[in-house]
C-alpha atoms as a PDB file:
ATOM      1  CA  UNK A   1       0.000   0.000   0.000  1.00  0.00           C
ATOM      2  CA  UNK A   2       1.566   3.487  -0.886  1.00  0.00           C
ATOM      3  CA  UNK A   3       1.827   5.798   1.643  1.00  0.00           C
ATOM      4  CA  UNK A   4      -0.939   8.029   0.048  1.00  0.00           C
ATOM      5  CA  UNK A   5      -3.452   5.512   0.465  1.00  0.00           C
ATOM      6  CA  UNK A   6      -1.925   4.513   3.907  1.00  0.00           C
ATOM      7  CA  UNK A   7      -2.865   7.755   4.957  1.00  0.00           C
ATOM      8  CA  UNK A   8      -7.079   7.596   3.292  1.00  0.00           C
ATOM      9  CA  UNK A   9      -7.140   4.800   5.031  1.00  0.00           C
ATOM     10  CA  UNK A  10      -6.378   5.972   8.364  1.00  0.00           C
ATOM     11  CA  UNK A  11      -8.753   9.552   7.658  1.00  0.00           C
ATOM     12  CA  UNK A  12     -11.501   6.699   6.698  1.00  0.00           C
ATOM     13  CA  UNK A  13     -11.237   4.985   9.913  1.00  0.00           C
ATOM     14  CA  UNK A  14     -11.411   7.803  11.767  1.00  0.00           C
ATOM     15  CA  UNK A  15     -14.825   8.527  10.425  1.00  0.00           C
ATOM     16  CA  UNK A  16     -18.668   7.581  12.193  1.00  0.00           C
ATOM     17  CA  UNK A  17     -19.613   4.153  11.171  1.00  0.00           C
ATOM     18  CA  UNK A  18     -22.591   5.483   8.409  1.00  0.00           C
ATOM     19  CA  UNK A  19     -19.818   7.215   6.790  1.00  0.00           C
ATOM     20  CA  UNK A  20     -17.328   4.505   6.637  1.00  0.00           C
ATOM     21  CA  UNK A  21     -19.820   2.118   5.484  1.00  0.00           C
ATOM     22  CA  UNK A  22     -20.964   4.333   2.656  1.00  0.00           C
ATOM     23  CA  UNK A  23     -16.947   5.080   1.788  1.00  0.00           C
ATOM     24  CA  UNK A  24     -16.796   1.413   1.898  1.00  0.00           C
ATOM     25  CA  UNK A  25     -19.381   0.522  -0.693  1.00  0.00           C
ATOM     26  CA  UNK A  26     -18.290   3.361  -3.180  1.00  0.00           C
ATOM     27  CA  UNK A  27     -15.337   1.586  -3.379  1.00  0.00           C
ATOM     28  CA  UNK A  28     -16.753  -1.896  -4.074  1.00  0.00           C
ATOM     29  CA  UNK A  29     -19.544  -0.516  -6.766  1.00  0.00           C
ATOM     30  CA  UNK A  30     -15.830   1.123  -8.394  1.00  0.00           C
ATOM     31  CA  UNK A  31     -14.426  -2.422  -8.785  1.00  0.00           C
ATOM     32  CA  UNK A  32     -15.208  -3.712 -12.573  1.00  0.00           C
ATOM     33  CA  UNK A  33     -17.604  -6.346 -12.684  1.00  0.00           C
ATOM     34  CA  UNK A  34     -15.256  -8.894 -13.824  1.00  0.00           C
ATOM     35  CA  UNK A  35     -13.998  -8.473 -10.496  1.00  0.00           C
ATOM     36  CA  UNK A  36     -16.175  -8.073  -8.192  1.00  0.00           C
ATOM     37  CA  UNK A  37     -17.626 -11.285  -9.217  1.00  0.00           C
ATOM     38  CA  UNK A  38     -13.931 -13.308  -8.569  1.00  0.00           C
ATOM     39  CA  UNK A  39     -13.913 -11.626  -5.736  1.00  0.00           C
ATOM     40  CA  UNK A  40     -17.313 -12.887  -4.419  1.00  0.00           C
ATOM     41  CA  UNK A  41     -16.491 -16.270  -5.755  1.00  0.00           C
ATOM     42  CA  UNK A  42     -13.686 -16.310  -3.463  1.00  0.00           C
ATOM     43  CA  UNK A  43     -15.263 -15.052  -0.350  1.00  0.00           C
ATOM     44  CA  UNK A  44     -18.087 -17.581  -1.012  1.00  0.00           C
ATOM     45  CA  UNK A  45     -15.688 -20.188  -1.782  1.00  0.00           C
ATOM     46  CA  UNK A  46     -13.633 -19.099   2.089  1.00  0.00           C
ATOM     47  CA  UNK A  47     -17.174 -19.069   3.652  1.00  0.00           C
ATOM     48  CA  UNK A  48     -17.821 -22.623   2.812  1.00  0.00           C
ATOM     49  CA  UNK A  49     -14.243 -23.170   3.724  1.00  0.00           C
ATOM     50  CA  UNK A  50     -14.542 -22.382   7.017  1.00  0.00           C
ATOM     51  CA  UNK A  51     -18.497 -23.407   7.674  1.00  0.00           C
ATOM     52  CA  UNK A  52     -16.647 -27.085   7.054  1.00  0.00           C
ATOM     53  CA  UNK A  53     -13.815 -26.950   9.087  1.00  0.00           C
ATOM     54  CA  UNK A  54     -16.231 -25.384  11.887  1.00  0.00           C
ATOM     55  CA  UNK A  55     -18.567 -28.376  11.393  1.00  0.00           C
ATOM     56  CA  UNK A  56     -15.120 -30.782  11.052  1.00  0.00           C
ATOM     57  CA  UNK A  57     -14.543 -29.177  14.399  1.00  0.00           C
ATOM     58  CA  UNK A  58     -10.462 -28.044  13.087  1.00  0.00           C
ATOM     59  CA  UNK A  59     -12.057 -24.153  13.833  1.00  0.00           C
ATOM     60  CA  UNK A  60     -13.830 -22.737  16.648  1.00  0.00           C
ATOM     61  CA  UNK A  61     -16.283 -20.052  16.778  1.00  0.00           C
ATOM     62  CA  UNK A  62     -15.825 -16.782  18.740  1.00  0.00           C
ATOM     63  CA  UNK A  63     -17.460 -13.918  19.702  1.00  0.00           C
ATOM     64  CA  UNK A  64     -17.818 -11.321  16.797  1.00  0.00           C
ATOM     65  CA  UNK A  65     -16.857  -8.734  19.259  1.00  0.00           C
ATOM     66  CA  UNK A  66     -14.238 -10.344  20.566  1.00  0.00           C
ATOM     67  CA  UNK A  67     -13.275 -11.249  17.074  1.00  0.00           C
ATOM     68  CA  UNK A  68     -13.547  -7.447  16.321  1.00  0.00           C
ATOM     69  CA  UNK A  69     -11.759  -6.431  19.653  1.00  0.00           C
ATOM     70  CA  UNK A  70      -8.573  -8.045  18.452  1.00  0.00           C
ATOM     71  CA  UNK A  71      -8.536  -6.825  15.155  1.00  0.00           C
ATOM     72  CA  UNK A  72      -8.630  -3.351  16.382  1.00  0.00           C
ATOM     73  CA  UNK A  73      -5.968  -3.958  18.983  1.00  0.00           C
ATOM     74  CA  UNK A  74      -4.001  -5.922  15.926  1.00  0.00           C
ATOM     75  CA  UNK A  75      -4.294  -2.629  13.499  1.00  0.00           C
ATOM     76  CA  UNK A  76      -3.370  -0.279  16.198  1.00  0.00           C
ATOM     77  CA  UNK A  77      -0.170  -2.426  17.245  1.00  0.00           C
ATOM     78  CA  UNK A  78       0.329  -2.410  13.260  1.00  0.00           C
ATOM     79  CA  UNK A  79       0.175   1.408  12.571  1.00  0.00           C
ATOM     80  CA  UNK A  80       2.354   1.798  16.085  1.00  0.00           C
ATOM     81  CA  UNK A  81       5.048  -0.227  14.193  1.00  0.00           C
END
């Protein structure tokens, strides 16, 4: 990532939650449709994925805030770095 977009990045998370989710999709609707539709492939494809190795029992669930705890703490270590 260049340092230019390093630095939208951090000004989008810094915004409310409407706004970020609305930045968000304006980005996706600006992908071609070619790709957008690998990409959903993909995440469908790592969906199913991990719904089978849940149901395998090789993954465990956890909490989606917890889940979303972490990754904050994780990106906050990151950008300290």
């Amino acid at each position: 990532m260049t340092a230019q977009a390093r630095k939208i990045l951090e000004q989008a998370l810094s915004l409310q939650d409407d706004d970020r989710q609305r930045l968000a999709e304006a980005l996706l609707d600006s992908i071609p449709a070619e790709v957008a539709e690998e990409l959903e492939k993909a995440w469908n494809a790592e969906a199913l994925r991990r719904t089978q190795a849940y149901e395998r029992g090789e993954a465990e669930a956890i909490d989606g805030e917890q889940a979303a705890k972490d990754l904050r703490a994780k990106l906050s270590e990151a950008r300290g770095r």
